[in-house]
Structure formats: structure tokens, C-alpha cells
Protein backbone atom coordinates (compact mmCIF):
# COMPACT_ATOMS: atom_id res chain seq x y z
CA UNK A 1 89.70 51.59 -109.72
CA UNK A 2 85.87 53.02 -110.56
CA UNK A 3 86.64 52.72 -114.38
CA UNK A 4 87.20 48.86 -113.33
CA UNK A 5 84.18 48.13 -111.40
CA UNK A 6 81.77 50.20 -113.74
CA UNK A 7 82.26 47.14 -116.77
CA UNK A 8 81.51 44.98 -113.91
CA UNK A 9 78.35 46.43 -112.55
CA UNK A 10 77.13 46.96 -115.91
CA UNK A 11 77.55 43.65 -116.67
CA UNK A 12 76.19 42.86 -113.06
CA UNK A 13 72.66 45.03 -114.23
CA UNK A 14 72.38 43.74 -117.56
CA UNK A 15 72.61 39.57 -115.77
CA UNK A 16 69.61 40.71 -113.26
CA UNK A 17 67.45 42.36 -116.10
CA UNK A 18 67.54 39.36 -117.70
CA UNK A 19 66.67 37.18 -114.82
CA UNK A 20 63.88 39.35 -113.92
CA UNK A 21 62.89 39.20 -117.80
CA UNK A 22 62.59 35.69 -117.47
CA UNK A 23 61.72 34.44 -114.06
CA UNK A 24 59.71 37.73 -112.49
CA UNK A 25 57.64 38.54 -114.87
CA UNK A 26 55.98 34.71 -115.46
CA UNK A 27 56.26 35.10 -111.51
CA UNK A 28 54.40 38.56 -111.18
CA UNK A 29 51.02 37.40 -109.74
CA UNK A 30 52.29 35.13 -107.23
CA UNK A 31 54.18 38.01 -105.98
CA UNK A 32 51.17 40.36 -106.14
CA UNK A 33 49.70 37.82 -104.10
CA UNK A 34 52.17 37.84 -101.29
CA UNK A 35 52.44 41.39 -100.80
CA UNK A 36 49.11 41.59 -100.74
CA UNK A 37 48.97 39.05 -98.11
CA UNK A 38 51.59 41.23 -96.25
CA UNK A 39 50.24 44.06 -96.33
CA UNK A 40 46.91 43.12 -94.98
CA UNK A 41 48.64 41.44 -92.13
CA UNK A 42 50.50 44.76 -91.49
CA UNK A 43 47.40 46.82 -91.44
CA UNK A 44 45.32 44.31 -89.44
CA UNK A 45 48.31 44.35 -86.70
CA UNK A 46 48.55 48.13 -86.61
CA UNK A 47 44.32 48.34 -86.16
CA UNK A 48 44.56 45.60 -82.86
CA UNK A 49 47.13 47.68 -81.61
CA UNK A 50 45.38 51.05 -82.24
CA UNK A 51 42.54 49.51 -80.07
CA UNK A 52 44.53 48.38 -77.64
CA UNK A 53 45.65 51.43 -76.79
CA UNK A 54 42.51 53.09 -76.99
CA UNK A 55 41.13 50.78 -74.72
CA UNK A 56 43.91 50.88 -72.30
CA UNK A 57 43.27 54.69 -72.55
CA UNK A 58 39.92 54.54 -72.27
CA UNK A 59 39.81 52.43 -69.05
CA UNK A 60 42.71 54.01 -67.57
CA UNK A 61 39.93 57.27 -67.74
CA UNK A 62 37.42 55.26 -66.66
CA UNK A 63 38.83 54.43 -63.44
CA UNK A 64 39.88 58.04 -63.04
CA UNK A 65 36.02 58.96 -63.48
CA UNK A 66 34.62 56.83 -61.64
CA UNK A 67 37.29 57.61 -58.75
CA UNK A 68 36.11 61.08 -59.42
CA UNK A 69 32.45 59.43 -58.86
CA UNK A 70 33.36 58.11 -55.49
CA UNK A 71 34.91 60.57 -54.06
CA UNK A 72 32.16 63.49 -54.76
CA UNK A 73 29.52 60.63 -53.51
CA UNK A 74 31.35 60.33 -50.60
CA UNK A 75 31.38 63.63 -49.95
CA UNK A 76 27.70 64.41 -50.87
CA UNK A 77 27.18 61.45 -48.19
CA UNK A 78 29.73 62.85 -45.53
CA UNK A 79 27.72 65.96 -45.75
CA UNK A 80 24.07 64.81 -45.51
CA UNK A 81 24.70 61.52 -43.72
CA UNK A 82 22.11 62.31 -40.60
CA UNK A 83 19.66 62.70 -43.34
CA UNK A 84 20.61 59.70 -45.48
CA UNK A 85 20.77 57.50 -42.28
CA UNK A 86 17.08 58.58 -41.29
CA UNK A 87 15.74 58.16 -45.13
CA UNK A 88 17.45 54.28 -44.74
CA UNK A 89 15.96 53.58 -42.11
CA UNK A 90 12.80 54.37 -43.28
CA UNK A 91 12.85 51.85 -45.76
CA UNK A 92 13.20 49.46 -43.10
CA UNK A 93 10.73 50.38 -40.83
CA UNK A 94 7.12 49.28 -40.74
CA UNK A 95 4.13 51.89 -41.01
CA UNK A 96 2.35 51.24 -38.01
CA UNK A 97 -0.40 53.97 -38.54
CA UNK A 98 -1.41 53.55 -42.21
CA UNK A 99 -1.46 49.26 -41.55
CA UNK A 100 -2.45 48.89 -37.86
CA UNK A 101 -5.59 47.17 -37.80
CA UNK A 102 -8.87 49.52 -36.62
CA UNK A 103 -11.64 48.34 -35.26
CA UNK A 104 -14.16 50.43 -37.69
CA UNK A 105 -12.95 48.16 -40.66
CA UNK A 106 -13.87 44.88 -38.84
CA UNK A 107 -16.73 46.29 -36.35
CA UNK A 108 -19.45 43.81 -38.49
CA UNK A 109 -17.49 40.63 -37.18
CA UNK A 110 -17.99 41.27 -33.59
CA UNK A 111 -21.65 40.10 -34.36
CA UNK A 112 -20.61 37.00 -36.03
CA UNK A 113 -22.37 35.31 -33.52
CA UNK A 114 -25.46 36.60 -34.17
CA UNK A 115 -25.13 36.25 -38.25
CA UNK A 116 -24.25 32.41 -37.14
CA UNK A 117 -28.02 31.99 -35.35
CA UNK A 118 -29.68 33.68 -38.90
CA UNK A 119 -26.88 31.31 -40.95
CA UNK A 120 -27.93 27.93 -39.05
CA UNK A 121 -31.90 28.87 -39.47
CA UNK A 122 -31.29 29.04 -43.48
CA UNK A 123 -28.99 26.62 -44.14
CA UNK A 124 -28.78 23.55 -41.82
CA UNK A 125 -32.64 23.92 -40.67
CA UNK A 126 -35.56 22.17 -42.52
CA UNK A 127 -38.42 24.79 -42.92
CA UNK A 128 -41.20 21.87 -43.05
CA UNK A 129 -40.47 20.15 -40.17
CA UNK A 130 -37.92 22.66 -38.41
CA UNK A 131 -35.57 20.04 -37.59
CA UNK A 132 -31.71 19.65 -38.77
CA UNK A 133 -30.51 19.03 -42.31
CA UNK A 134 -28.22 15.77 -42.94
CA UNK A 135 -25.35 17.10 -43.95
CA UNK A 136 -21.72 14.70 -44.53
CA UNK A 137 -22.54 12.40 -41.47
CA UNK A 138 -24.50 11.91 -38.55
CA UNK A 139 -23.79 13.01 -35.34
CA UNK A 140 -24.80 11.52 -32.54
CA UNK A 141 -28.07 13.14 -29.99
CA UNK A 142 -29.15 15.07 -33.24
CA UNK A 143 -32.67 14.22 -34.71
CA UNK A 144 -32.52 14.97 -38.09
CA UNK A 145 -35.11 16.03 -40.94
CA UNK A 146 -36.48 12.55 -42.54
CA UNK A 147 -38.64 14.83 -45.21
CA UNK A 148 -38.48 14.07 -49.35
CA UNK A 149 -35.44 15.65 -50.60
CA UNK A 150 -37.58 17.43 -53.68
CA UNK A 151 -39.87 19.18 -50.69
CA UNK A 152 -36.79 20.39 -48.65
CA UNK A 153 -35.25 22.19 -52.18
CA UNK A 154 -38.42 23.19 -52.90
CA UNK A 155 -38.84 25.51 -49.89
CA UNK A 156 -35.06 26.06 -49.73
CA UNK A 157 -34.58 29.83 -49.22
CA UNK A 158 -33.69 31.85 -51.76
CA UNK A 159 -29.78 33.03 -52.32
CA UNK A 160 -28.80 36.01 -50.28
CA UNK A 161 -25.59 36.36 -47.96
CA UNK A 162 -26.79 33.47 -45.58
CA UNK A 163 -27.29 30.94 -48.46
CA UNK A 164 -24.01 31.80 -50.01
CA UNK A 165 -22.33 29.42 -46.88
CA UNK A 166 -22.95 25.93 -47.97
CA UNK A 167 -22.74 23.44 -45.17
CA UNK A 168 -19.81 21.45 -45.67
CA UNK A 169 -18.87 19.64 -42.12
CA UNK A 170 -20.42 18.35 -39.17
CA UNK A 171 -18.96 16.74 -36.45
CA UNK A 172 -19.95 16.68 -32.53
CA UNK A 173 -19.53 20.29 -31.28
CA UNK A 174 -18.47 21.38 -34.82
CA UNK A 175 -20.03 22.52 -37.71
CA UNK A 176 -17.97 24.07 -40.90
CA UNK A 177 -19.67 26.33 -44.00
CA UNK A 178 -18.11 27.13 -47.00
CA UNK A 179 -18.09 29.69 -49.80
CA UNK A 180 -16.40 29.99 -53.13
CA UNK A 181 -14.53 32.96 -53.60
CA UNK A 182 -13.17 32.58 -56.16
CA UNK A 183 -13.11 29.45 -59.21
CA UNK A 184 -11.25 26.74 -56.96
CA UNK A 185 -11.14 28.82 -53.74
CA UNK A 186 -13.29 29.04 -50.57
CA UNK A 187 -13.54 30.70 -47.62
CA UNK A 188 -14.35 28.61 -44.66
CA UNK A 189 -16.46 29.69 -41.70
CA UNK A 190 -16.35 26.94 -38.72
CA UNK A 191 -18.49 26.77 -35.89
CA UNK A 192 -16.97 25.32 -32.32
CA UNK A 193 -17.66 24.84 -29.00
CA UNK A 194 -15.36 24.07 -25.71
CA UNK A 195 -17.26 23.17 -22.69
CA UNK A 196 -13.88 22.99 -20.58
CA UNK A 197 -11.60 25.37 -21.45
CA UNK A 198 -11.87 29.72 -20.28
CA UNK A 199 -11.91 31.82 -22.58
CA UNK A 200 -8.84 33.99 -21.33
CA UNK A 201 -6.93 30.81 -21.65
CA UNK A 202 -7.96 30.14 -24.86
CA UNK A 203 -7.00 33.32 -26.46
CA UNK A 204 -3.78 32.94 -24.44
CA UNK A 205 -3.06 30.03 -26.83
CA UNK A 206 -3.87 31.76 -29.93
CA UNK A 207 -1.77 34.55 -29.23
CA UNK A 208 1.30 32.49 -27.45
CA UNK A 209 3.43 32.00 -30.50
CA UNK A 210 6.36 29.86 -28.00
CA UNK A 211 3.93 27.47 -27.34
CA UNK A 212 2.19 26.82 -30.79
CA UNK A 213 5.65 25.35 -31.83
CA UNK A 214 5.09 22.78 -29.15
CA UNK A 215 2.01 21.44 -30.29
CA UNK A 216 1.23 22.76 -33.75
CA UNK A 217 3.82 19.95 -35.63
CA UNK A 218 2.60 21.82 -38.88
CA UNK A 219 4.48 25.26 -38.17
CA UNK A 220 7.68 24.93 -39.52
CA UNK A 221 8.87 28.35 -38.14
CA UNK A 222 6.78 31.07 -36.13
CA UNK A 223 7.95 33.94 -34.61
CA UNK A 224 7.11 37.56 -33.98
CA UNK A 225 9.01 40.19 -35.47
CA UNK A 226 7.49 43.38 -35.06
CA UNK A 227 5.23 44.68 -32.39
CA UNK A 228 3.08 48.28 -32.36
CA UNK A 229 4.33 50.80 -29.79
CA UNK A 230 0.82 52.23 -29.17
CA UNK A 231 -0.03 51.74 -26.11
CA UNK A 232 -3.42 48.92 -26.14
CA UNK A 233 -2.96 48.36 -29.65
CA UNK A 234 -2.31 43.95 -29.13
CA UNK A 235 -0.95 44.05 -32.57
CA UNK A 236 1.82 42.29 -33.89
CA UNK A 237 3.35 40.93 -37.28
CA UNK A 238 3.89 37.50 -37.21
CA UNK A 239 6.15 35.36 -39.66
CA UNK A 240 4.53 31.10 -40.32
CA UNK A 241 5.90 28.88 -42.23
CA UNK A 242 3.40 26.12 -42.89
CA UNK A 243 4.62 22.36 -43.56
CA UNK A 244 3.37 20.78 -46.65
CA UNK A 245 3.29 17.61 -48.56
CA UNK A 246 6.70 16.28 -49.76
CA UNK A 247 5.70 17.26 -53.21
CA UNK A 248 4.62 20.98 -52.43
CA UNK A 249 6.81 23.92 -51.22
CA UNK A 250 6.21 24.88 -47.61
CA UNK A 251 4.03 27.77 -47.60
CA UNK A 252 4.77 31.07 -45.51
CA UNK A 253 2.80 34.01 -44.30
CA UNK A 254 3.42 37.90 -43.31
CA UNK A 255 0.70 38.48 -41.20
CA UNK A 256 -0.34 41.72 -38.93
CA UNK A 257 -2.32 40.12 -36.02
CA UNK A 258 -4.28 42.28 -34.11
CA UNK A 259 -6.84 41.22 -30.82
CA UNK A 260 -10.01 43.43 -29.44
CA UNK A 261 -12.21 42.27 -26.28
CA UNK A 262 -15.71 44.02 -26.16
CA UNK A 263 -17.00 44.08 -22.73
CA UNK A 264 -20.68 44.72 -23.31
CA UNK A 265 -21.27 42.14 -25.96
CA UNK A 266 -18.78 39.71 -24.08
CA UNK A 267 -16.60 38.71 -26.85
CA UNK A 268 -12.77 38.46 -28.22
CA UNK A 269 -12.03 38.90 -31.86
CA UNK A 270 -8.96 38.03 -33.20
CA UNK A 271 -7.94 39.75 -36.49
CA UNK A 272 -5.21 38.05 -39.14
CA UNK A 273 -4.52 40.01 -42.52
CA UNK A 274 -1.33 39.36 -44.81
CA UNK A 275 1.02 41.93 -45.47
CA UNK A 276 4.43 43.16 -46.74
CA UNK A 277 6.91 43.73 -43.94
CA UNK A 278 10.88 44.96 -44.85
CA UNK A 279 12.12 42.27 -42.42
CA UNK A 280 10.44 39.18 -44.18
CA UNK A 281 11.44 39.55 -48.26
CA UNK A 282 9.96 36.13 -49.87
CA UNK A 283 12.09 33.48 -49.54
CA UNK A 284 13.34 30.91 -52.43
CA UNK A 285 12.60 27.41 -51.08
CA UNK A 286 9.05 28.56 -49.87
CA UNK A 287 5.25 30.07 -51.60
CA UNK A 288 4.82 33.36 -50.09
CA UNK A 289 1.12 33.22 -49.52
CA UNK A 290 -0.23 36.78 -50.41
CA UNK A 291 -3.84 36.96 -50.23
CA UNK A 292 -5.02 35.70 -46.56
CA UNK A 293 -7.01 36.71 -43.68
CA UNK A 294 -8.68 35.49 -40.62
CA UNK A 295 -11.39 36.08 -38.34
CA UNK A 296 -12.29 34.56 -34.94
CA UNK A 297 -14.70 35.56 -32.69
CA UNK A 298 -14.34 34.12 -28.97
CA UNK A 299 -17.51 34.32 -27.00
CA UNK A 300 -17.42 32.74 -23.22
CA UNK A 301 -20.59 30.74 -22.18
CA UNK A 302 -20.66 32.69 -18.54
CA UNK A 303 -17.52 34.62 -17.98
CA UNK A 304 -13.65 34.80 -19.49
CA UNK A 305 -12.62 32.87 -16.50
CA UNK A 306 -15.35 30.29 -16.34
CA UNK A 307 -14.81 26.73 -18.22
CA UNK A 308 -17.46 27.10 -21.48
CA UNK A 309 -16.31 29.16 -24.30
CA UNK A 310 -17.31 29.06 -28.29
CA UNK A 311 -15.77 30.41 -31.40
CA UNK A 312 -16.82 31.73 -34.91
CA UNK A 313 -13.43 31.16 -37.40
CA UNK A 314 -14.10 32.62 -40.89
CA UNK A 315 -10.82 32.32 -42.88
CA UNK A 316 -9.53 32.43 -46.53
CA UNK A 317 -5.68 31.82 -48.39
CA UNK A 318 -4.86 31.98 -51.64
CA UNK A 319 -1.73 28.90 -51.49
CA UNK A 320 -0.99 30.01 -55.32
CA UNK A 321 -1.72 27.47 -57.32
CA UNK A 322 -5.07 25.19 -58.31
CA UNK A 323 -5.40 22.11 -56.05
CA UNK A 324 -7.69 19.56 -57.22
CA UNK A 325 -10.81 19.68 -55.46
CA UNK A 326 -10.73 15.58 -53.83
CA UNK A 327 -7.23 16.95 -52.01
CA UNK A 328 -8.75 20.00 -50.19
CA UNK A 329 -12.02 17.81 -49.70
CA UNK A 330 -9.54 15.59 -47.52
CA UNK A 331 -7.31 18.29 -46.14
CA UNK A 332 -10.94 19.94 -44.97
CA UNK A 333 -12.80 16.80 -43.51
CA UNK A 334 -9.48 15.37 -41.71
CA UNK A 335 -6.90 17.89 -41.37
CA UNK A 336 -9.43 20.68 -40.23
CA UNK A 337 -11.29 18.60 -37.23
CA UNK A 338 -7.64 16.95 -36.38
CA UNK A 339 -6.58 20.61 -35.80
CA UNK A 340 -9.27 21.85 -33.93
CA UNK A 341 -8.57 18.30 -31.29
CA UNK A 342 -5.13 19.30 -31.09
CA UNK A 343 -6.19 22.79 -30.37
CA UNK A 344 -8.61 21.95 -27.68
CA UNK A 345 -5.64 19.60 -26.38
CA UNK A 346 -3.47 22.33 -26.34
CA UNK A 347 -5.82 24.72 -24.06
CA UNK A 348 -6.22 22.27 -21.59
CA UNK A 349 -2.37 21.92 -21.08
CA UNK A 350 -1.94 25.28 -20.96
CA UNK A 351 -4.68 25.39 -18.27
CA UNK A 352 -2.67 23.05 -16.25
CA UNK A 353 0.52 24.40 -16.81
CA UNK A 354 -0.12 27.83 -15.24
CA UNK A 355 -2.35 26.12 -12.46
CA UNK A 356 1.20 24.67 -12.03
CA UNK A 357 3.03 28.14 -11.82
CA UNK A 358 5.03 27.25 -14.90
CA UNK A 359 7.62 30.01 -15.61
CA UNK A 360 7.36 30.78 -18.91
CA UNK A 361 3.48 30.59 -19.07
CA UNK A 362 3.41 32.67 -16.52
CA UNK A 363 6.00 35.01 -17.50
CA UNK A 364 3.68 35.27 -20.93
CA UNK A 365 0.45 35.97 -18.71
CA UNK A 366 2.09 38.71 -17.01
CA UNK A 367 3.47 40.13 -19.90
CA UNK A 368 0.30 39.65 -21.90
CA UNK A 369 -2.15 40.70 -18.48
CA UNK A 370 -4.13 43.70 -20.15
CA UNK A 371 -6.14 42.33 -23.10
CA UNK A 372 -8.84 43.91 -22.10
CA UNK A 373 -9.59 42.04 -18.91
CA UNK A 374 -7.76 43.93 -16.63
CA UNK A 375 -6.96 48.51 -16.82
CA UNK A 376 -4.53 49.89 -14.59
CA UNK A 377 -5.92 51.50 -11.28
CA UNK A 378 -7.67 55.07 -11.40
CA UNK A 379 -6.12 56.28 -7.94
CA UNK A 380 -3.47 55.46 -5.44
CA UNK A 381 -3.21 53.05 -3.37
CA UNK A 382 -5.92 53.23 -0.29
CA UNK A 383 -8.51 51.55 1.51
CA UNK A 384 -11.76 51.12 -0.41
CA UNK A 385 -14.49 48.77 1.56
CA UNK A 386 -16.36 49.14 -1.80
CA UNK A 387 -13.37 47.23 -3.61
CA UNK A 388 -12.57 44.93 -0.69
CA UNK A 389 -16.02 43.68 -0.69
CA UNK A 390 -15.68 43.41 -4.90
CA UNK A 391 -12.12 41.46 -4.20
CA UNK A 392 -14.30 39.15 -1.15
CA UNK A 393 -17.02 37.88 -3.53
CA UNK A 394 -14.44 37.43 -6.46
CA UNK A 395 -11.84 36.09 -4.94
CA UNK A 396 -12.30 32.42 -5.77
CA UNK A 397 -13.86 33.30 -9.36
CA UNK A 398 -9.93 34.51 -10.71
CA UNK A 399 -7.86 32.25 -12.32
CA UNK A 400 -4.95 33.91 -11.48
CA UNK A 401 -5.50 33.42 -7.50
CA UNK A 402 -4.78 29.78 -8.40
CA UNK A 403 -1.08 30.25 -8.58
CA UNK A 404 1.10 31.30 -5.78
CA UNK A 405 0.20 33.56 -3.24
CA UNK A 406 3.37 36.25 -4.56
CA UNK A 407 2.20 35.79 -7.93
CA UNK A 408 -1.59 36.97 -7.08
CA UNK A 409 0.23 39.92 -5.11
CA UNK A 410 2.10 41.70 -8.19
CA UNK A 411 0.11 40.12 -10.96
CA UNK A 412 -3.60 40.41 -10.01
CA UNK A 413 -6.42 40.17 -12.69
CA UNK A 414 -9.29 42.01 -12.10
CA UNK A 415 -12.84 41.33 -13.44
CA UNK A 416 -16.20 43.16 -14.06
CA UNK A 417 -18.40 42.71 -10.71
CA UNK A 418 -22.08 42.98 -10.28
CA UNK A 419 -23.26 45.39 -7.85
CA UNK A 420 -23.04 45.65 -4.20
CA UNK A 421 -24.51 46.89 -1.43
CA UNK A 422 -23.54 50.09 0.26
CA UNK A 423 -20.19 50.25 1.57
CA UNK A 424 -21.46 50.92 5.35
CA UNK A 425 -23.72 48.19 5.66
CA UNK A 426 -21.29 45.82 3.66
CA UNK A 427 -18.67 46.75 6.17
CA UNK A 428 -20.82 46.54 9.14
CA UNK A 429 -21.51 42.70 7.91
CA UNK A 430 -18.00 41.83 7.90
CA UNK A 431 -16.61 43.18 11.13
CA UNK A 432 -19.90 41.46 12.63
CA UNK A 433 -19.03 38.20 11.22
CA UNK A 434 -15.24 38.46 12.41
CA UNK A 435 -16.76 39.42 16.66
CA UNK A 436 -18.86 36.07 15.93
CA UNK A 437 -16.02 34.18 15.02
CA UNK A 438 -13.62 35.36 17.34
CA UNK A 439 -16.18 35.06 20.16
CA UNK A 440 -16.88 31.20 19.43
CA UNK A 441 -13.07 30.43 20.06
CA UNK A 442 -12.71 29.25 15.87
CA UNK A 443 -11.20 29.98 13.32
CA UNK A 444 -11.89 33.24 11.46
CA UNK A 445 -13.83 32.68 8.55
CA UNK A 446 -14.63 35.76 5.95
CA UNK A 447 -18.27 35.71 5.18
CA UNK A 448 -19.55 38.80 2.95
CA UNK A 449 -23.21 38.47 1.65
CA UNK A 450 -24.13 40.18 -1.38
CA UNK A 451 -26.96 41.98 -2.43
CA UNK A 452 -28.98 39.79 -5.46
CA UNK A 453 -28.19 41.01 -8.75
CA UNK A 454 -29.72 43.67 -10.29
CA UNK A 455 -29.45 42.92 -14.82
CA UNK A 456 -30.42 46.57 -15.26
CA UNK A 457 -27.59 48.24 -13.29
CA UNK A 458 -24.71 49.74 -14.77
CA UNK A 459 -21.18 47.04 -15.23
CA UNK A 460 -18.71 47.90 -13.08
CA UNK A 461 -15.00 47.90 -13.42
CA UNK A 462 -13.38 47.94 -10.19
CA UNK A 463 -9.66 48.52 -9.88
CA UNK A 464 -6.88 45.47 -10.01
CA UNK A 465 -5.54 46.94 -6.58
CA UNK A 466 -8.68 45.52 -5.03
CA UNK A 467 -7.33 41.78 -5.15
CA UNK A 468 -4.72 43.22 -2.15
CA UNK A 469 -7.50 44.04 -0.20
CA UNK A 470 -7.79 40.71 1.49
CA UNK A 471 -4.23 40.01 1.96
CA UNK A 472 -3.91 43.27 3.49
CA UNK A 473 -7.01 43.01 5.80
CA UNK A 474 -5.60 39.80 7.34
CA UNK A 475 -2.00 40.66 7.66
């Protein structure tokens, strides 16, 4: 059977020599071609796969390592986590003692009032004829300088800290000054006066953040969102959000706010300085405002519960970008005075409103009752004619005692009271007056004469507890 199939094979080898002969070898680059083609197909399929697995390798111990991560993390955290709470909430926590506010930084602006007198006699005075300087309008009951304009510039002081304040506004019981800072940027210093509004009042507004929303339709948001533990420190970091034009961004402000009231010069000063605070990171639809600060100096005409008070209000901002100088021309001349109205409108309300025992103003009074009008009492409770006498004279000069009759009994205010006679004779005066009345069959009327004033003796504070004094002497 093999010797019959080898013929036949042979045959079969010599037929497919031939055909390659004839149709492979005219055929040989085509073919190179292909498997050419093949093999680079081949290869290229193997390489994707290779990385494929490396990379499924590769993340698979990726996932293992950063398991490995997590776990020793948590670990490291499970063992120090007292001391990695306390470092986060560090970070979120506001130094009080490196940015509270002191008083030796802004000690010069307590006499603001007294650079003001110097700044009026160099700027807004005429040295020829001594009398006032036109200088955007006139105001009416002023008698103003009529000499050449090249004689006034000629004796026109020469430039020194006072000059540096241009006079920029005038209007009746306001006068504004301004000074460029820096190329497009000034810092205003304005000059009002209140005949009929108390200066305790007043600062009550400034400070009462509830009811600036009310009035102030330019504060988009205002609230207070950190206050310094130190006892007497009146400082606080407040968050504004100012309305602007349609075309602007509404600017904000971080501010720490601080207050100080100086007895023996009689004034209030009210400190504003931006800063960075955890709690407030900038936000996108408004201009963080980063460069501002504020200065206002209250000063009462007679006392910080009498109607008469004046202010000093040096301020700068940086709003972040250059404002052409015909819009803050405007914004100065009409915004500015329209303020100041609504401001003056707005202490007047408030005087009515706690005259009116409203809650919440008088909730804020209370709460706000020590700033630096009123110290708690040195001893106990006791009988002191001294202080009843003190409490007799004053008793109609307190604000306070103008609400209800419970209201004066566990909020008193207590003010600073000239002298007074000694406490025997005062006494002796009092219990005289009280036989006279009873003895004429009328009503018992208090009487208590005091002594005339003496300018040279020492101010006294007398104790809040004083204002029971009456109540208790009658009851």
C-alpha cells in the first residue's frame, strides 16, 4: 500500500513545486507584505495587553498602599486625636491678644478734637480778614471772606499735617476734609454736630448692629461674629456687606470694632480696622475690601445724657479698583450728607423707642450698660446718705429713669456727680424738709440743696447702687 501512495505523493510534490515556481515567487512581495502586516498586529496586541496587566497590577497595589496609608493615618490620629482636635481648632479660632485693639496705638485720636480747632484755623479761615473761606456752597448765618483770591493764596499757610486736609464739603452743621492717600484714594475726615440727640444714645446706634439693618438700606448683611472675652474690652468683629451700583459687586468688610470712653477729656472713640477672621473666607459674588479703617470721636456738648453731642469721623477704604474721580465726587457730596440725615434720623428713633420701654432696645441697653458710663459697685449693699444725696440731685438727669420704674430698679446707670456737702448736714436738710412737709398736712416733696460747684475738686464716681436709694427711702 506505501509503495502505491509514494508515486502519488511524488507526483503530488513535484505539481506544488511547480505552482509555487510559477505563482509564489512573482507573488513573493505581496506576501512579505502581509506577514509583515501580521506580525506587527501580533506584537502591537501582545504590548496593549502587557500594559494592561501592568496597570491592573499596578492599581490593584495602589489601592493596597494607599489602604495601608489609611489605616496607619488612622491610627497615628486615634492615638494623638486630643492633640489634633486642639491644633484644629486653633486654626479656627481668632487671636484675641495679638489683634485686640489697644488704646496706646490710637491714644493721638482722642484729641481729634483739638487737631480739628488747629485744622479749621489753617484751612477754612482767611488770615487777612479772619473770616470763613467759600468753600462748595454757601451756608446759610455764615459771613464769609469777600478778599481777592490771589491775596488769600498768597498768605495761605504753608503745607504741614493741617494743610494736607483740603476742604471738600460744607453743609449746615457739617463740614468734610479730604486727603489723598494714595493716586485716586482719599481719606475723609468729617466734621458734625447734633444739637438733639445724647451722646450715650448715639453711640448706642453705632454699636447696635440689629438696628442699623432697619435704617441703613445700604447694608446688605451685618452681623457680629466674634466677640473678646476680656472682661471691658467692647470689642467685636463685625461682618458688612455694602450694596453697590447694579454694575459693581457688593463690597464686604472683616472688621475688629473696638469702643473707649475717656472720662476726663469727656469723649467716646470708636475704633474700625479690617482684618482676616477664619469664620469670614472672601466670598465669590462680593470685593473683599482689605485695606480700611475708621475713626470717630464722640464728644457731648454738656454731659453723655444731655441732648448736644458732636463727632470727628476720619475714615479710609481701599474698594479695589480705580473709580473715576466725577463718581466719588457725587457719592461724597450726596451720598455722604444723605447718610449722616439718616443717621441723625436714626438716633432720634432710637431715643424714642427706649423712652417707650421697647424690648429689644432695651434688652441691648442692658446688655450693652457698662461702656464706660457706669462700674459695678465697690461694696455691698448699705445705706450711704453720701450716695442718696448723689442719687437725689441726679435723679431726673438719667436717661434710664425715663423707662419703667422695674427697669430703673435692676438696670440703673450711674453718672459722675459734682461734689456735695457733708453727709451730716446734707442729711439734716432732708429730714428737715420731710417734718415741714408733713407738718403742713401736703404732700411730701424731696428737696435736697446742693452745695455750688467747686471746677477744681476731684470727679467723683459714685456707685450704680445709689439710684435705689430713693426708692428705698420712700418705701
Amino acid at each position: 500500500m506505501a509503495l502505491k501512495l509514494l508515486p502519488n505523493s511524488a507526483l503530488a510534490l513535484r505539481k506544488f513545486n511547480k505552482y509555487l515556481r510559477k505563482n509564489v515567487k512573482d507573488q513573493s512581495a505581496s506576501i512579505l507584505r502581509l506577514w509583515t502586516t501580521q506580525c506587527e498586529f501580533v506584537f502591537a496586541q501582545q504590548l496593549r495587553r502587557s500594559q494592561q496587566i501592568f496597570a491592573h497590577y499596578a492599581k490593584i497595589w495602589e489601592e493596597r498602599a494607599l489602604r495601608e496609608l489609611l489605616r496607619r493615618f488612622r491610627g497615628q490620629v486615634q492615638r494623638h486625636a486630643k492633640g489634633f482636635m486642639l491644633s484644629s481648632a486653633a486654626l479656627l479660632t481668632f487671636d484675641w491678644e495679638r489683634e485686640r485693639i489697644e488704646l496706646e496705638s490710637v491714644q493721638e485720636h482722642m484729641d481729634d478734637f483739638q487737631f480739628l480747632e488747629r485744622l479749621q484755623l489753617e484751612t477754612i479761615y482767611c488770615k487777612r480778614c479772619e473770616k470763613r473761606k467759600l468753600i462748595d456752597g454757601r451756608v446759610e448765618g455764615i459771613t464769609y471772606c469777600c478778599c481777592p483770591k490771589n491775596v488769600t493764596e498768597m498768605l495761605s499757610a504753608e503745607p504741614n499735617v493741617y494743610t494736607a486736609w483740603e476742604p471738600y464739603i460744607e453743609q449746615k452743621r457739617m463740614i468734610t476734609w479730604r486727603q489723598e492717600i494714595k493716586p485716586g484714594l482719599f481719606a475723609y475726615k468729617v466734621y458734625v454736630e447734633y444739637p438733639d440727640v445724647t451722646a450715650e444714645d448715639f453711640l448706642h446706634v453705632q454699636i447696635d448692629v440689629e438696628y442699623r439693618k432697619k435704617w441703613d438700606n445700604t447694608a446688605v448683611n451685618l452681623e457680629v461674629i466674634d466677640e473678646d472675652s476680656a472682661k471691658g474690652s467692647n470689642s467685636h468683629i463685625i461682618y458688612w456687606e455694602a450694596l453697590w451700583p447694579k454694575l459693581f459687586a457688593n463690597r464686604d468688610y472683616v472688621y475688629n470694632r473696638r469702643f473707649f470712653v475717656d472720662r476726663s477729656r469727656r469723649v467716646i472713640m470708636i475704633v474700625n480696622k479690617s482684618v482676616e477672621h477664619p469664620k469670614c473666607p472672601a466670598k465669590p459674588h462680593t470685593q473683599r475690601v482689605h485695606e480700611y479703617w475708621s475713626y470717630m470721636v464722640i464728644k457731648p456738648t454738656t454731659a453723655f445724657n444731655k441732648p448736644g453731642v458732636s463727632f470727628v469721623l476720619t475714615y479710609f477704604d481701599n474698594p479695589g479698583l480705580s473709580i473715576p474721580k466725577y463718581i466719588t465726587t457725587w457719592v461724597a457730596k450726596k451720598q455722604m450728607p444723605d447718610f449722616l440725615r439718616q443717621l441723625h434720623q436714626a438716633t432720634v428713633n432710637y431715643a424714642k423707642a427706649k423712652r417707650q420701654n421697647e424690648t429689644r432696645i432695651i434688652e441691648f441697653w442692658d446688655k450693652h450698660k457698662d461702656p464706660g458710663f457706669e462700674y459695678p459697685p465697690d461694696t455691698l449693699l448699705g445705706y450711704s446718705t453720701e450716695d442718696f444725696n448723689e442719687a437725689q440731685k441726679q435723679e431726673e438727669e438719667s436717661s434710664l429713669q425715663q423707662v419703667t420704674r422695674n427697669y430703673a430698679e435692676t438696670n440703673p446707670t450711674s453718672r459722675t456727680l459734682p461734689p456735695s456737702a457733708t453727709a451730716k448736714s446734707n442729711v439734716e436738710l432732708v429730714l428737715q424738709n420731710d417734718k415741714n412737709s408733713i407738718a403742713s398736712g401736703g404732700t411730701t416733696v424731696e428737696t435736697c440743696e446742693s452745695p455750688p460747684e467747686d471746677s477744681t475738686a476731684p470727679v467723683k464716681h459714685s456707685s450704680w447702687w445709689s439710684y435705689l436709694y430713693s426708692y428705698i427711702y420712700f418705701v
